[in-house]
Protein backbone atom coordinates (compact mmCIF):
# COMPACT_ATOMS: atom_id res chain seq x y z
CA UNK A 1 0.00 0.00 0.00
CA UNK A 2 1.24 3.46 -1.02
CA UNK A 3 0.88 5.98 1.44
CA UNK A 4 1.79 9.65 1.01
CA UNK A 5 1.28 12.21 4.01
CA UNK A 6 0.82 15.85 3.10
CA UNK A 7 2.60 16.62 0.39
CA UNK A 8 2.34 18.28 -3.59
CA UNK A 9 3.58 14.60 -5.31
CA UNK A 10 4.16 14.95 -9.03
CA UNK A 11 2.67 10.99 -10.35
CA UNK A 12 4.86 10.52 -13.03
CA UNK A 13 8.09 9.03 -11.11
CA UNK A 14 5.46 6.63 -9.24
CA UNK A 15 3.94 5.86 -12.00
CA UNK A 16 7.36 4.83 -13.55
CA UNK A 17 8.64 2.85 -10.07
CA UNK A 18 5.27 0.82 -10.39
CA UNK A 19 5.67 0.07 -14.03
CA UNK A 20 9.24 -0.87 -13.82
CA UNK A 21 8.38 -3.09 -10.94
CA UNK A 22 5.72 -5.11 -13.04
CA UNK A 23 4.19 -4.77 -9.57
CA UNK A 24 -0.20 -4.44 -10.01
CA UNK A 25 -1.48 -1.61 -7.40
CA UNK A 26 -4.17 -3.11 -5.78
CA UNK A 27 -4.36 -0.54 -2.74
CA UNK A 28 -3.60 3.07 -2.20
CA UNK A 29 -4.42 6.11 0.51
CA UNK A 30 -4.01 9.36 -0.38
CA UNK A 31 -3.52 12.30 2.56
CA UNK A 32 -2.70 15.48 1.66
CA UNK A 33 -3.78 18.42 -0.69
CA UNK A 34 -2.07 19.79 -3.89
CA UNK A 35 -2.75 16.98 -5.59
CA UNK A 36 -4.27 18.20 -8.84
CA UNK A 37 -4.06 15.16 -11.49
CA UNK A 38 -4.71 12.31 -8.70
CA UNK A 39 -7.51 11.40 -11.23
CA UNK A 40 -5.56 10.54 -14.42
CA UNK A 41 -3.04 9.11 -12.08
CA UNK A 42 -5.43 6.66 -10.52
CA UNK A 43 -6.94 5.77 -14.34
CA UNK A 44 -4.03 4.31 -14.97
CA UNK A 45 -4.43 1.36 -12.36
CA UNK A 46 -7.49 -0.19 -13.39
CA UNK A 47 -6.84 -3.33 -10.86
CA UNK A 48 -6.92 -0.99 -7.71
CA UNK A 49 -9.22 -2.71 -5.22
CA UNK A 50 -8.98 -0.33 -2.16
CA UNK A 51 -8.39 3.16 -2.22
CA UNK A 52 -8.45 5.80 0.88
CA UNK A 53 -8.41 9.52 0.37
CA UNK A 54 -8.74 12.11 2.58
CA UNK A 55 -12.23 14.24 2.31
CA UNK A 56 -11.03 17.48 1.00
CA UNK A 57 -9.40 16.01 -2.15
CA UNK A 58 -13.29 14.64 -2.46
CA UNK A 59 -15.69 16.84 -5.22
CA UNK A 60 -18.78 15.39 -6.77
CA UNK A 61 -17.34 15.14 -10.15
CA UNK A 62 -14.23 12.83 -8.81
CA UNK A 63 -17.41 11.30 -6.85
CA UNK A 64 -18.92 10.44 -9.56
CA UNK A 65 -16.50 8.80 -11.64
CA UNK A 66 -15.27 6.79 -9.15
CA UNK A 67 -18.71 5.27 -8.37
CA UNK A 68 -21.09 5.56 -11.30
CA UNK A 69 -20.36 3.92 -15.06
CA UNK A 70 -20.26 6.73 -17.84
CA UNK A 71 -19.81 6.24 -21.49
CA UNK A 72 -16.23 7.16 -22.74
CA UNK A 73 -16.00 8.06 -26.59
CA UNK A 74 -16.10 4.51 -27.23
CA UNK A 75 -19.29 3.87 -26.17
CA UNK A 76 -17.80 1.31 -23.96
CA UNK A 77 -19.14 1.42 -20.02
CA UNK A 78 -15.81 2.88 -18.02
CA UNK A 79 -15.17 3.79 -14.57
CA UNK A 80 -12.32 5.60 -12.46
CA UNK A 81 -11.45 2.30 -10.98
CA UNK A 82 -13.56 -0.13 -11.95
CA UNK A 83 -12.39 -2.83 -9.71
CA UNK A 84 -12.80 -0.67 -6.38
CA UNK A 85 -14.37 -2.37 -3.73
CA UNK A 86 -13.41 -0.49 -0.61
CA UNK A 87 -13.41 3.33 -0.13
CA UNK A 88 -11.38 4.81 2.92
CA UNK A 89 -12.82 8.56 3.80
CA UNK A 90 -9.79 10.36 5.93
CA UNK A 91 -10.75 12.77 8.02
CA UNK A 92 -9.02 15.73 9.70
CA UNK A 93 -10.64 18.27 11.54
CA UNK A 94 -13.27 18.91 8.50
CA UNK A 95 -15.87 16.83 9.73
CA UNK A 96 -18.59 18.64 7.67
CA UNK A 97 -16.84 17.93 4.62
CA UNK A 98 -16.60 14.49 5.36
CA UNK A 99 -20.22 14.10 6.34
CA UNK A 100 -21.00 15.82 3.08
CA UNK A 101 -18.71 13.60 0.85
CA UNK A 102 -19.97 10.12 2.42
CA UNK A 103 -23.41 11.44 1.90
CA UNK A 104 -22.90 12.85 -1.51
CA UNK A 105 -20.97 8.86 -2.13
CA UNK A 106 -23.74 7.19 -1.24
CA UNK A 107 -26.41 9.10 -2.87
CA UNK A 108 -24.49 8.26 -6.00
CA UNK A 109 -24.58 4.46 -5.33
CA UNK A 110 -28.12 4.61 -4.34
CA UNK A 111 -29.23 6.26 -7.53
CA UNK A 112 -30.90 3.30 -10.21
CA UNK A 113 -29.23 4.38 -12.69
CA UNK A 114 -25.79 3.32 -11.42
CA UNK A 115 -24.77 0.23 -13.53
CA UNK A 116 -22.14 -1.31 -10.92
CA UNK A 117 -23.94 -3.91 -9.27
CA UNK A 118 -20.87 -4.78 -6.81
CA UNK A 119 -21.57 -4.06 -3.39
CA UNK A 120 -18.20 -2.21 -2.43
CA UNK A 121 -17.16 -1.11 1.40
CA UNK A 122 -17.25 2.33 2.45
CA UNK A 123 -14.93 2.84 5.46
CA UNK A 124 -15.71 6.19 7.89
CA UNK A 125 -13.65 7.79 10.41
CA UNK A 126 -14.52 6.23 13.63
CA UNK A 127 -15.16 9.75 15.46
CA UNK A 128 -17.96 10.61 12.71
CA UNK A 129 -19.84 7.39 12.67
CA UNK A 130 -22.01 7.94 15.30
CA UNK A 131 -23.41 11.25 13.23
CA UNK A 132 -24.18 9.23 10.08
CA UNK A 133 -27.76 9.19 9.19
CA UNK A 134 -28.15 7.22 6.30
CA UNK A 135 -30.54 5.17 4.75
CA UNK A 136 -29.86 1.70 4.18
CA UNK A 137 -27.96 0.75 0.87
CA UNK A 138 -27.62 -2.83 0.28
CA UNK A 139 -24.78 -2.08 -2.46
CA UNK A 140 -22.46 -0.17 0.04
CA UNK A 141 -21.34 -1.70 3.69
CA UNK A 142 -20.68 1.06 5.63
CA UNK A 143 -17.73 0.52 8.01
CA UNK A 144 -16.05 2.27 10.96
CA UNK A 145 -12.57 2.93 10.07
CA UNK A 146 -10.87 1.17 13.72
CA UNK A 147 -13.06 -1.99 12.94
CA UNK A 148 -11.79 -2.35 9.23
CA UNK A 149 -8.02 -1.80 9.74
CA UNK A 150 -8.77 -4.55 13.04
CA UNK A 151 -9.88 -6.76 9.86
CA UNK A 152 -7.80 -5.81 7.53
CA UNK A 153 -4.22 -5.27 9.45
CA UNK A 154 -3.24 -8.47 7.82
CA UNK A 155 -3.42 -7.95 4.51
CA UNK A 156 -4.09 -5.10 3.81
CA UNK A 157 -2.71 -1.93 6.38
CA UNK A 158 0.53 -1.42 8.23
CA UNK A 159 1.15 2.31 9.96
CA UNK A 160 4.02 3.97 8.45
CA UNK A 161 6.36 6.25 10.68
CA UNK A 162 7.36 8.79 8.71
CA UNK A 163 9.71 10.15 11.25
């Protein structure tokens, strides 16, 4: 798992490491701001399974294409990251813009005319759980952050010290 804290990254020298690795990117978390072409960077990892990103890199557009199909010029169905089936929100102190993007996310998975049938897991700070209000969705899980990295510490999450 890639994990970059706080920082302006330029993707093209991780997007060469990766590629000269032959290594597939299956998860990736995202914390920071100044990162303007995360989007084209992430289209060009079409296995990713898990992806975390912190709430104010979140806008409904980036929302949308991560969640919903859309037809690309080729008429052919296409999505952010197609193969996405867990969804880390990181929270700082913004805790309205959190609640608002996990809201806004599943609204857009609870509309019928999404086409991705995979129910996918949508992980949420632990500290804003409790003032989630949502509706049922049987196509998203909703998960507290502590419980999923419990689950997950395996496989999937180590803490990086960055110090």
């Amino acid at each position: 798992m890639w994990d970059f804290m706080e920082c302006s990254l330029d993707w093209e020298p991780l997007v060469a490491l990766v590629s000269r690795s032959n290594a597939v990117l299956h998860s990736l978390e995202i914390h920071g701001v100044n990162l303007d072409s995360y989007p084209r960077f992430l289209a060009t990892y079409p296995n990713l399974t898990h992806l975390g990103i912190a709430a104010n890199l979140l806008n409904p557009d980036f929302n949308h294409a991560l969640i919903q199909h859309s037809m690309s010029s080729s008429n052919e169905h296409s999505r952010l990251c197609p193969n996405l089936t867990s969804l880390r929100i990181l929270c700082d102190e913004d805790t309205d813009r959190a609640l608002s993007c996990i809201r806004s996310i599943v609204d857009i998975a609870t509309m019928k005319s999404s086409v991705s049938s995979n129910p996918w897991t949508l992980i949420v700070p632990s500290h804003i759980r409790t003032s989630l209000n949502l509706q049922p969705c049987n196509r998203i899980e909703l998960l507290d952050e502590e419980l999923w990295m419990a689950q997950c510490a395996h496989d999937l999450y180590a803490e990086i010290d960055w110090e």
